[in-house]
C-alpha atoms as a PDB file:
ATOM      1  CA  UNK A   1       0.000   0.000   0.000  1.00  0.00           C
ATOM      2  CA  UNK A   2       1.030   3.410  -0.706  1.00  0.00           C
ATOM      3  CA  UNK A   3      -0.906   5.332   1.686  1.00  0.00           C
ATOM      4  CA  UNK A   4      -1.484   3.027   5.103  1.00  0.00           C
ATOM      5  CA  UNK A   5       0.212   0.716   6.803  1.00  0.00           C
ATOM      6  CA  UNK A   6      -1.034  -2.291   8.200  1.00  0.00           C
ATOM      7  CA  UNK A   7       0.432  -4.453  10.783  1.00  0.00           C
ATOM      8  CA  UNK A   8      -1.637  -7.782  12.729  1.00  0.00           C
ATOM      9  CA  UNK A   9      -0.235  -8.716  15.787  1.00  0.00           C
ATOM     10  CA  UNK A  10      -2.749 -10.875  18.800  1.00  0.00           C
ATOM     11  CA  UNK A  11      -5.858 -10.278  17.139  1.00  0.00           C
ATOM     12  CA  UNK A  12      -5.133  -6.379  17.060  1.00  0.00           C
ATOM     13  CA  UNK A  13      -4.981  -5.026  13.872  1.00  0.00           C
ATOM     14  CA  UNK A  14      -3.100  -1.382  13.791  1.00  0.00           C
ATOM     15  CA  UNK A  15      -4.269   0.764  10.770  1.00  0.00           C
ATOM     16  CA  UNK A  16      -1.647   3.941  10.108  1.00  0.00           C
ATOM     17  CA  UNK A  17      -1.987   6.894   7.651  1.00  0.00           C
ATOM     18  CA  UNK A  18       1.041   7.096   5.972  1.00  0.00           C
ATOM     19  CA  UNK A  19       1.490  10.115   4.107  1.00  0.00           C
ATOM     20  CA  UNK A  20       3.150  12.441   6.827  1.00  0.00           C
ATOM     21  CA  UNK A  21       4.617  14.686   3.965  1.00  0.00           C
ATOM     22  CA  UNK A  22       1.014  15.832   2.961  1.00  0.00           C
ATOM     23  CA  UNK A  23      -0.040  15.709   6.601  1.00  0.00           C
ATOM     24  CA  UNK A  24      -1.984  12.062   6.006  1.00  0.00           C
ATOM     25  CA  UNK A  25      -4.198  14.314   3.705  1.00  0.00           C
ATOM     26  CA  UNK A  26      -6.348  11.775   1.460  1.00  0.00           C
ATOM     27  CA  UNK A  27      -5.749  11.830  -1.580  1.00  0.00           C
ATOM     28  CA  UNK A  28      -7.462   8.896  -4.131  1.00  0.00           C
ATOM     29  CA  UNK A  29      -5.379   6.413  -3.592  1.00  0.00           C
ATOM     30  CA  UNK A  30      -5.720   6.756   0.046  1.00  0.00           C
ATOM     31  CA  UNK A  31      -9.703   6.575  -0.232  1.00  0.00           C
ATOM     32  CA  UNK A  32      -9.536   3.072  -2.603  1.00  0.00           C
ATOM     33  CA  UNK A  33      -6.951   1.740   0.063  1.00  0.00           C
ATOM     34  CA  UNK A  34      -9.109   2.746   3.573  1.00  0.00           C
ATOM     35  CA  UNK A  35     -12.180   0.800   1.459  1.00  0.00           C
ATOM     36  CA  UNK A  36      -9.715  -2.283   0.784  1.00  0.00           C
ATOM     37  CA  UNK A  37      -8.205  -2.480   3.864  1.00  0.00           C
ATOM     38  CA  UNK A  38     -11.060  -2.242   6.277  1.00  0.00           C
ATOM     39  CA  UNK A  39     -12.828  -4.923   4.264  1.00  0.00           C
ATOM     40  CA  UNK A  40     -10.040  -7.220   3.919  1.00  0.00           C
ATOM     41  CA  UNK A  41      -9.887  -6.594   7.960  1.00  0.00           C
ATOM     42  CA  UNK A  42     -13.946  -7.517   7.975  1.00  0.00           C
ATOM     43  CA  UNK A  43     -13.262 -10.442   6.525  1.00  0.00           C
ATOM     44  CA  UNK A  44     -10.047 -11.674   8.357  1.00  0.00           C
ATOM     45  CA  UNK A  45     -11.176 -14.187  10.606  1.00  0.00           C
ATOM     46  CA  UNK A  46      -7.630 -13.554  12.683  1.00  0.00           C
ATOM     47  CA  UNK A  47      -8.448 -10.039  13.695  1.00  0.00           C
ATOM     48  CA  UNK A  48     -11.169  -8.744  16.464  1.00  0.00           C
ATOM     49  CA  UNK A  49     -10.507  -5.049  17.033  1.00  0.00           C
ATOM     50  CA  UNK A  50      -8.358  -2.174  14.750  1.00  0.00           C
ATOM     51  CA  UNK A  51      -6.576   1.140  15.608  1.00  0.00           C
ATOM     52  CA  UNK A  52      -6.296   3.744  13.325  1.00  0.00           C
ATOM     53  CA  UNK A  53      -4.146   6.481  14.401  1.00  0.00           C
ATOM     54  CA  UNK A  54      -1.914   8.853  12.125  1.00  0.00           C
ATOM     55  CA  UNK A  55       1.663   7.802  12.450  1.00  0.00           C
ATOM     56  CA  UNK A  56       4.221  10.223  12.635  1.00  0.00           C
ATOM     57  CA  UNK A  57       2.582  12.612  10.258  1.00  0.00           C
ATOM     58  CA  UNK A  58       2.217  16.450  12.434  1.00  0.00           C
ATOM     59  CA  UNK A  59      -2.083  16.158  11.887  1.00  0.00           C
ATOM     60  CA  UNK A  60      -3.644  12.958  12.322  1.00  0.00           C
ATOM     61  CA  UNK A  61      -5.370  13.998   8.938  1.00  0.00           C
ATOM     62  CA  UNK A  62      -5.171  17.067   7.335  1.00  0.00           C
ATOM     63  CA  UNK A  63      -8.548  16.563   5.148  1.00  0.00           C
ATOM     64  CA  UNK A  64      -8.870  15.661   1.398  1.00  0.00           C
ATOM     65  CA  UNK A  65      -6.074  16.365  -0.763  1.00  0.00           C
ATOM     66  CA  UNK A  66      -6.856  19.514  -2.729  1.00  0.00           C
ATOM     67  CA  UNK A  67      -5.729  17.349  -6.000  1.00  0.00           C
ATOM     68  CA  UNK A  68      -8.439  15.161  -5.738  1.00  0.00           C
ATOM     69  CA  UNK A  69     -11.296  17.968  -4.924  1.00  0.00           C
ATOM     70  CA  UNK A  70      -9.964  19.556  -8.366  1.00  0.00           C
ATOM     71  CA  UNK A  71     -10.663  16.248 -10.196  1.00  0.00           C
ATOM     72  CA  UNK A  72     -13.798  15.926  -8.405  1.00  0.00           C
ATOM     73  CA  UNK A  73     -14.542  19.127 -10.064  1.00  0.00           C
ATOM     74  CA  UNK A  74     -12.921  18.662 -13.428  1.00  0.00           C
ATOM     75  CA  UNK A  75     -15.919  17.389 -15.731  1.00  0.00           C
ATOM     76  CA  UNK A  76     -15.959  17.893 -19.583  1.00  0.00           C
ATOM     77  CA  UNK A  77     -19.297  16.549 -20.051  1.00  0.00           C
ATOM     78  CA  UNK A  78     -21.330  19.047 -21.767  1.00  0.00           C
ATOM     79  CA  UNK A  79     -24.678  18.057 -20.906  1.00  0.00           C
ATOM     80  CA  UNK A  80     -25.850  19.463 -17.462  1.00  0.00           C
ATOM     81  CA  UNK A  81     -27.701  16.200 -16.671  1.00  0.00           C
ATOM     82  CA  UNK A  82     -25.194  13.951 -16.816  1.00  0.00           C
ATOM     83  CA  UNK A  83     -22.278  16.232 -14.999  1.00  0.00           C
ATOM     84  CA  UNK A  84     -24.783  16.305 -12.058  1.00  0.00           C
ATOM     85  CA  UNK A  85     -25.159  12.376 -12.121  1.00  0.00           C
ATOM     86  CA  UNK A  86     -21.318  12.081 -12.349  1.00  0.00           C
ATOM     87  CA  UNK A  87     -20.381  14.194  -9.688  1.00  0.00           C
ATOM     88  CA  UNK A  88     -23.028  12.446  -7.021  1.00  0.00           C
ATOM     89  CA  UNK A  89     -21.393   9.336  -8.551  1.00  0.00           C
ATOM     90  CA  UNK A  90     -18.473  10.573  -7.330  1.00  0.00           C
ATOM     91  CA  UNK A  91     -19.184  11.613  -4.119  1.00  0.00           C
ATOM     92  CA  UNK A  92     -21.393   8.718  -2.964  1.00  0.00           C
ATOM     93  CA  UNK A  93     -17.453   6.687  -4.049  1.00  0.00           C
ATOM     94  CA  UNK A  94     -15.834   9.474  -1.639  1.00  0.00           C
ATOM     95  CA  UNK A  95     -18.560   7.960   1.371  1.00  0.00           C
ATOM     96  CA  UNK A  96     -17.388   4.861   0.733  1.00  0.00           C
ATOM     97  CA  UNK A  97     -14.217   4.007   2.869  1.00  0.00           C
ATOM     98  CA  UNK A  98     -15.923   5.786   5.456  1.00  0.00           C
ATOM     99  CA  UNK A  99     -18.796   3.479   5.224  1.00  0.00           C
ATOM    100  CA  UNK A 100     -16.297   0.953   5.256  1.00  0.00           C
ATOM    101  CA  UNK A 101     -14.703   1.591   8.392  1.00  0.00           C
ATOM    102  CA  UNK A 102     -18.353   1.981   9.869  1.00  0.00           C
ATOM    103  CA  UNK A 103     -19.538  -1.418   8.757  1.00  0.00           C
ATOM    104  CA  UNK A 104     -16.873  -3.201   9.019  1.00  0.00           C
ATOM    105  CA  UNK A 105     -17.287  -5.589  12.037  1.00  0.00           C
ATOM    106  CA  UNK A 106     -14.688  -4.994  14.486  1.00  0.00           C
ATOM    107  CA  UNK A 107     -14.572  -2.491  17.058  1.00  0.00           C
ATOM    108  CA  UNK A 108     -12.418   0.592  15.583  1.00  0.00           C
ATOM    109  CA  UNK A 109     -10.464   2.761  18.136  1.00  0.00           C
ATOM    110  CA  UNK A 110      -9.240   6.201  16.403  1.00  0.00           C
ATOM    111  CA  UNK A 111      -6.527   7.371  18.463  1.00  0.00           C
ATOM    112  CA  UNK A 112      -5.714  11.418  17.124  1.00  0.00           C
ATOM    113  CA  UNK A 113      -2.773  13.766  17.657  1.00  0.00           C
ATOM    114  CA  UNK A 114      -2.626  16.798  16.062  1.00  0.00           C
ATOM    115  CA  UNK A 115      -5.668  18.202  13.661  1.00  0.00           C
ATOM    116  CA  UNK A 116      -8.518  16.044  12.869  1.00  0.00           C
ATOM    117  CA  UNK A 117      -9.657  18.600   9.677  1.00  0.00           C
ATOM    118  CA  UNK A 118     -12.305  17.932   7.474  1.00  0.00           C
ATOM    119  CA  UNK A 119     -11.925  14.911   6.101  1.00  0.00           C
ATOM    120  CA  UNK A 120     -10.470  13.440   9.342  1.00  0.00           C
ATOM    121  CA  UNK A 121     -13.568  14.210  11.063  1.00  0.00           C
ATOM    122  CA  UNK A 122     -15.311  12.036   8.525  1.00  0.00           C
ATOM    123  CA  UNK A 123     -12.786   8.971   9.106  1.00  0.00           C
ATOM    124  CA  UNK A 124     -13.059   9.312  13.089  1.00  0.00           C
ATOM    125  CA  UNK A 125     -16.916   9.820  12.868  1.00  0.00           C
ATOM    126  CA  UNK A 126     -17.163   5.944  11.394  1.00  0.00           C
ATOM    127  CA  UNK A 127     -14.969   4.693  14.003  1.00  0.00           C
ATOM    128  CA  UNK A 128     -16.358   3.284  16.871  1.00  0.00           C
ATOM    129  CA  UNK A 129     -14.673   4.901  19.610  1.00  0.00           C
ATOM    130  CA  UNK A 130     -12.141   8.306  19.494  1.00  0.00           C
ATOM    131  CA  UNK A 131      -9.741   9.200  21.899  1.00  0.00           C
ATOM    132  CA  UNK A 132      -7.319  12.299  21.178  1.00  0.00           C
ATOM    133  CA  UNK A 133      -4.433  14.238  22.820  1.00  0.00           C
ATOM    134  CA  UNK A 134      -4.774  17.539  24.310  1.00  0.00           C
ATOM    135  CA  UNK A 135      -2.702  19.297  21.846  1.00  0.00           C
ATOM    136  CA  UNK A 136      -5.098  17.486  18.698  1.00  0.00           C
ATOM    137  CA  UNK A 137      -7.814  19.706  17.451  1.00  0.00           C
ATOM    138  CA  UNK A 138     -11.336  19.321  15.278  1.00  0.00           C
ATOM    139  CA  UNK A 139     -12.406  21.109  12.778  1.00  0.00           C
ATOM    140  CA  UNK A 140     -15.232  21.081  10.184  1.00  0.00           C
ATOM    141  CA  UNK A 141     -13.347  22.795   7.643  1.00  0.00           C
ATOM    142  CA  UNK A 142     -15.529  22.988   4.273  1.00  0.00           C
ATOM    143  CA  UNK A 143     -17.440  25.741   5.295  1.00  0.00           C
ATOM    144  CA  UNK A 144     -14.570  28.017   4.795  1.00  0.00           C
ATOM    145  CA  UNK A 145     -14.047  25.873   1.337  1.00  0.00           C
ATOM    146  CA  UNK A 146     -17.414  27.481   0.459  1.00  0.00           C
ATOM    147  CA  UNK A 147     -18.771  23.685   0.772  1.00  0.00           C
ATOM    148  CA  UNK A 148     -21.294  21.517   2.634  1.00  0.00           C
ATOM    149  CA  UNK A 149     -19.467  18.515   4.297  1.00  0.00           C
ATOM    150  CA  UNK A 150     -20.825  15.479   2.711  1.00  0.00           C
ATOM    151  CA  UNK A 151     -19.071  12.388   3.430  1.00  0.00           C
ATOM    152  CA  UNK A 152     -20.514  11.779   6.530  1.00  0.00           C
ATOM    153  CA  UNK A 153     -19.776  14.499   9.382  1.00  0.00           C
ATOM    154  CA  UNK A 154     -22.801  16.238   9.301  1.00  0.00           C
ATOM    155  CA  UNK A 155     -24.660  12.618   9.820  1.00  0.00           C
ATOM    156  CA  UNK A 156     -22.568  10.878  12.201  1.00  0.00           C
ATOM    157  CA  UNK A 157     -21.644  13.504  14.486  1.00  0.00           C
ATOM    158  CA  UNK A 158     -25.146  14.399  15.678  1.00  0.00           C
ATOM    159  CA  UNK A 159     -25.232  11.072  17.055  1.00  0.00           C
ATOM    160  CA  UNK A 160     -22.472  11.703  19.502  1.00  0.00           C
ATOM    161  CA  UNK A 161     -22.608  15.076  21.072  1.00  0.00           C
ATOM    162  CA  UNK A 162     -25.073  17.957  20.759  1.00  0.00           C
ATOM    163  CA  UNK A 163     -26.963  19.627  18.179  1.00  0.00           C
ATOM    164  CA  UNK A 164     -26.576  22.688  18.837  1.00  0.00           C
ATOM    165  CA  UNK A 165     -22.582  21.973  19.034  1.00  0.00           C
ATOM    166  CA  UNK A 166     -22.308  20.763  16.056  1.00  0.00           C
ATOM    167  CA  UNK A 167     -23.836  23.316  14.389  1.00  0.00           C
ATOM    168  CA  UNK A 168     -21.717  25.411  15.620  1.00  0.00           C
ATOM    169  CA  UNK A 169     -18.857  23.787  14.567  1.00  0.00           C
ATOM    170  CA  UNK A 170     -20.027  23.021  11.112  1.00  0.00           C
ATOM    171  CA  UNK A 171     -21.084  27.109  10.621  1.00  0.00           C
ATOM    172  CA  UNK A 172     -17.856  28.288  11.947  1.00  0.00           C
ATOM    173  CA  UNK A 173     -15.167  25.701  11.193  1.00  0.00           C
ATOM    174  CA  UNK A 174     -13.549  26.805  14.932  1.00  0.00           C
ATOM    175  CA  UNK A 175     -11.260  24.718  16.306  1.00  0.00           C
ATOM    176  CA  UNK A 176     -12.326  22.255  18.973  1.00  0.00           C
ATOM    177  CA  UNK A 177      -9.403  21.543  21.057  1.00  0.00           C
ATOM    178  CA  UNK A 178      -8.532  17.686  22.986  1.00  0.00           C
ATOM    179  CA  UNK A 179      -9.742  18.864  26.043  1.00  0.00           C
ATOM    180  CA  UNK A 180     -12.819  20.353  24.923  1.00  0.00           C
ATOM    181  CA  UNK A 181     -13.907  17.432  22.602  1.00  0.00           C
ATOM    182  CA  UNK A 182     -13.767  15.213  25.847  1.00  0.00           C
ATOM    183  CA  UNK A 183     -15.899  17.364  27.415  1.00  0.00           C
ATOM    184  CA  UNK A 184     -18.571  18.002  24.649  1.00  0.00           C
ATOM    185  CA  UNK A 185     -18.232  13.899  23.868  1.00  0.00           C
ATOM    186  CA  UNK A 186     -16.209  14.786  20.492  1.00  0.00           C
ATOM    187  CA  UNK A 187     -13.928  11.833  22.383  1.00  0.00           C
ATOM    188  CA  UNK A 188     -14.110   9.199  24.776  1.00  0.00           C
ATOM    189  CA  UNK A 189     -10.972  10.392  26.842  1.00  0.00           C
ATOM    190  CA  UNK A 190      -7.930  13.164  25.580  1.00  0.00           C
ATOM    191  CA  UNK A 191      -4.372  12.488  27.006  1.00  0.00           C
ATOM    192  CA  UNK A 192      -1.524  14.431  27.855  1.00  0.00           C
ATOM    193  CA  UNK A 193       0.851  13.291  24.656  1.00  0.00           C
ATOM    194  CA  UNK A 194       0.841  10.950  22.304  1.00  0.00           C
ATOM    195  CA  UNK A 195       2.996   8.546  23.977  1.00  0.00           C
ATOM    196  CA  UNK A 196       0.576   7.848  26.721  1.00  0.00           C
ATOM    197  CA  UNK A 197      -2.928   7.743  24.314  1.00  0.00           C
ATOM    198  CA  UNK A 198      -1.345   4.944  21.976  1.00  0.00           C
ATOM    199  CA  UNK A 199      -0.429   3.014  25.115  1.00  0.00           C
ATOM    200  CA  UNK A 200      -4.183   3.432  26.814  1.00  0.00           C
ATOM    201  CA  UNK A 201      -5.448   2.638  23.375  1.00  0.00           C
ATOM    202  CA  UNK A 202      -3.800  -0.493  23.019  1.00  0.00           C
ATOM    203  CA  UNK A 203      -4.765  -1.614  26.886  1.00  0.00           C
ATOM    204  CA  UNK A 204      -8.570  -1.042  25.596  1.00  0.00           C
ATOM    205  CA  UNK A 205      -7.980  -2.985  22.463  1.00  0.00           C
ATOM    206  CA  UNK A 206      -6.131  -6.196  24.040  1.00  0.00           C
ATOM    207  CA  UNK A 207      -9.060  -5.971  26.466  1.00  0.00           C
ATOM    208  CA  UNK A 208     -11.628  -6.347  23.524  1.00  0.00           C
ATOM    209  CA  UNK A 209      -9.595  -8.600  21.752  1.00  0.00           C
ATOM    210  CA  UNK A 210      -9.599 -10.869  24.997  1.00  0.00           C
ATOM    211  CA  UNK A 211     -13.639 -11.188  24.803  1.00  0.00           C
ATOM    212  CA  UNK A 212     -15.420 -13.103  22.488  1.00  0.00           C
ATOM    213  CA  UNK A 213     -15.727 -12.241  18.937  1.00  0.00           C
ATOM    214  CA  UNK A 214     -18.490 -13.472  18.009  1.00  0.00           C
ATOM    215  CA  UNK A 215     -20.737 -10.822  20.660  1.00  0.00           C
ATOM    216  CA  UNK A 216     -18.176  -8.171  20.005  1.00  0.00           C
ATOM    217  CA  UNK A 217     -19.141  -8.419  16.229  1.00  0.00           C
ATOM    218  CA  UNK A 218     -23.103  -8.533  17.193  1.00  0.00           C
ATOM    219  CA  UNK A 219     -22.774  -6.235  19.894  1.00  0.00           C
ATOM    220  CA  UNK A 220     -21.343  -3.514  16.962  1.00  0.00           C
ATOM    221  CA  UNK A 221     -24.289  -4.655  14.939  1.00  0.00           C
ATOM    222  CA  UNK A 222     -27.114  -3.769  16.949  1.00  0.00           C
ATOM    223  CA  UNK A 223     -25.603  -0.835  18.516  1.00  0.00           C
ATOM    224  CA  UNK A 224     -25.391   0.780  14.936  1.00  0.00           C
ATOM    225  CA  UNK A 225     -29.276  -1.061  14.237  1.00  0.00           C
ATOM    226  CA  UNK A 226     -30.246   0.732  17.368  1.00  0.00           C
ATOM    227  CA  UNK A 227     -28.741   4.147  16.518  1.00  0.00           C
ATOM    228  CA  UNK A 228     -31.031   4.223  13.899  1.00  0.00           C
ATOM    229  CA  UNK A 229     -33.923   2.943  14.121  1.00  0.00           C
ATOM    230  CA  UNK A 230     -36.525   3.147  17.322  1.00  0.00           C
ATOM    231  CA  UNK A 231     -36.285   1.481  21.047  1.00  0.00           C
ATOM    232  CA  UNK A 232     -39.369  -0.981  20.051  1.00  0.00           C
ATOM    233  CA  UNK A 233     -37.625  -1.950  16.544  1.00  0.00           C
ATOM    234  CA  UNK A 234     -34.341  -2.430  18.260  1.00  0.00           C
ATOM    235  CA  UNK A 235     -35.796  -4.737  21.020  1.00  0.00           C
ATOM    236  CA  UNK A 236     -37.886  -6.710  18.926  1.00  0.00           C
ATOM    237  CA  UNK A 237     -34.642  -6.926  16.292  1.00  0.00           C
ATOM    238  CA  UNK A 238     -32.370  -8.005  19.317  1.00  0.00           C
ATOM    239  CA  UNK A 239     -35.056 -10.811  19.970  1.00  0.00           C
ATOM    240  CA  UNK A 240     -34.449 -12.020  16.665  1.00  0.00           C
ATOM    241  CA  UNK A 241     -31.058 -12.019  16.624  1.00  0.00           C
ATOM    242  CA  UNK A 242     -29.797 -13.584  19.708  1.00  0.00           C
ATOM    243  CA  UNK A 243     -32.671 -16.741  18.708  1.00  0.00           C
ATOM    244  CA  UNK A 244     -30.380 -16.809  16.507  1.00  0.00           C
ATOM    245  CA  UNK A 245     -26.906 -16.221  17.514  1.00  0.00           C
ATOM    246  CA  UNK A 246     -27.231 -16.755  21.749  1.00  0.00           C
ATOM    247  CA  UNK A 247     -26.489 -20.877  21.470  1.00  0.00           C
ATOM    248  CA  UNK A 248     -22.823 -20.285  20.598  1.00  0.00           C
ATOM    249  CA  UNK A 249     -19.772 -22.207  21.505  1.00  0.00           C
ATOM    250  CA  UNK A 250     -18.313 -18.620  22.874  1.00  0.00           C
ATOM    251  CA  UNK A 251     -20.891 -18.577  25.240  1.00  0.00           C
ATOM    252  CA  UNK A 252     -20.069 -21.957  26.825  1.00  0.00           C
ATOM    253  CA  UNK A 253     -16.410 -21.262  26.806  1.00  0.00           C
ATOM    254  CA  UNK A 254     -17.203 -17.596  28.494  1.00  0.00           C
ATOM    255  CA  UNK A 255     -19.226 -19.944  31.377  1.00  0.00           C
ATOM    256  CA  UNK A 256     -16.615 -22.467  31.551  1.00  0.00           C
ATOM    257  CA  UNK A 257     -13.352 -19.610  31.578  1.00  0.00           C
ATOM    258  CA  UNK A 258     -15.081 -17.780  34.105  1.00  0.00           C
ATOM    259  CA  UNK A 259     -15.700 -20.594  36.660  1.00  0.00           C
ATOM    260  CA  UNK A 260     -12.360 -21.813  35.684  1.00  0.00           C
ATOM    261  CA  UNK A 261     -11.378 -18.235  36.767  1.00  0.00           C
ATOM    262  CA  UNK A 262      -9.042 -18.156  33.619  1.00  0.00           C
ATOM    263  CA  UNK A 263      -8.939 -16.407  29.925  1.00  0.00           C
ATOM    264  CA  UNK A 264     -11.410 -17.488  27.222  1.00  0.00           C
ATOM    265  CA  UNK A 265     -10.073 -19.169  24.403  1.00  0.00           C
ATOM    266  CA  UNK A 266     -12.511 -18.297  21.344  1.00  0.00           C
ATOM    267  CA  UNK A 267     -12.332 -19.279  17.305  1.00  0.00           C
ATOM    268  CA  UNK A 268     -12.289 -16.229  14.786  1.00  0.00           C
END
């Protein structure tokens, strides 16, 4: 890959950005490799949780590369019809890695240093948990690109903290600093440098990777079914799916580790 790096090491996969001379800023080839990696890593039957973090680039991500927004823009069809239909083509294939990291089903733990700008907001908006250092910083940036976000910010990020903060954010395009994103929920925690978030991170993931995959992957599921859809459709889904998935072999192994006061020893 030219633009991440993947390593795999006791059931932890660690997902890095690896473009620190453009700041990890996205450019194509970054997009088509987040959508191939994260659903190679779906499929991998030896991994059960991912961290993405941005390496030892200065910004965790500094956005989409302003190369690819000009291509984007760059269409030579003449017909007004069919330039419209290309471009939301092309920006429903832009949603796409980010709907990728969303669906994919292991737990993803963004760990951020530096800024989180634009584009960034969109990748750590599809993870499933984000936790930052106090010098990293948020920002919707496309308002002051004279644009609407679209990949996913202005969808996802209702969900975790308030409305009225994210408007605010999305009509100014301030900065939201580590500290304050742990306050307003931007975060689940914001550490003092980066040294110390990676190694929390990684004490979170070993713990998830130590409990059974086969409820961490469910438990994702239905907390995404349940984000979006109503209390009475997620109970009477949740009925439906553990008739179907409760009579595992993890759950007898769970039973039998726990009286045996030892680990659990669970398949893929």
């Amino acid at each position: 890959m030219e633009t991440l790096k993947l390593d795999i090491q006791n059931h932890i996969a660690h997902v890095t950005l690896n473009r620190p001379d453009k700041m990890n800023a996205l450019n194509q080839t970054a997009w088509d490799e987040i959508t191939e990696v994260f659903e190679y890593l779906d499929e991998n039957a030896e991994v059960r949780v991912i961290v993405l973090e941005g390496g030892e680039s200065k910004n965790f991500c500094a956005g989409i590369d302003l190369s690819l927004l000009m291509s984007v823009s760059q269409n030579h069809t003449k017909c007004e019809g069919r330039k419209r239909e290309k471009l939301r083509k092309d920006v429903l294939k832009l949603q796409a890695p980010i709907n990728a990291i969303e669906n994919c089903s292991k737990p993803v733990l963004a760990a951020i240093h530096g800024g989180c700008i634009g584009g960034g907001i969109d990748l750590v908006c599809g993870c499933d948990m984000r936790y930052c250092t106090d010098d990293a910083y948020f920002t919707i940036k496309e308002i002051d690109m004279g644009m609407v976000a679209d990949l996913g910010t202005l969808q996802r990020l209702p969900k975790l903290i308030g409305d009225g903060l994210v408007r605010e954010m999305a009509y100014t395009g301030r900065n939201v600093g580590g500290q304050e994103a742990e306050k307003i929920g931007i975060v689940n925690r914001s550490y003092l440098d980066k040294v110390t978030m990676m190694a929390e991170v990684m004490k979170i993931a070993e713990m998830i990777a130590q409990k059974s995959p086969l409820s961490i992957r469910g438990t994702k599921h239905i907390l995404l079914h349940t984000r979006d859809h109503s209390v009475a459709d997620g109970l009477n889904y949740m009925a439906t799916w553990n008739a179907a998935m409760l009579l595992s072999a993890d759950l007898q192994e769970a039973f039998e580790a726990k009286m045996g006061k030892r680990e659990g020893k669970f398949e893929g």
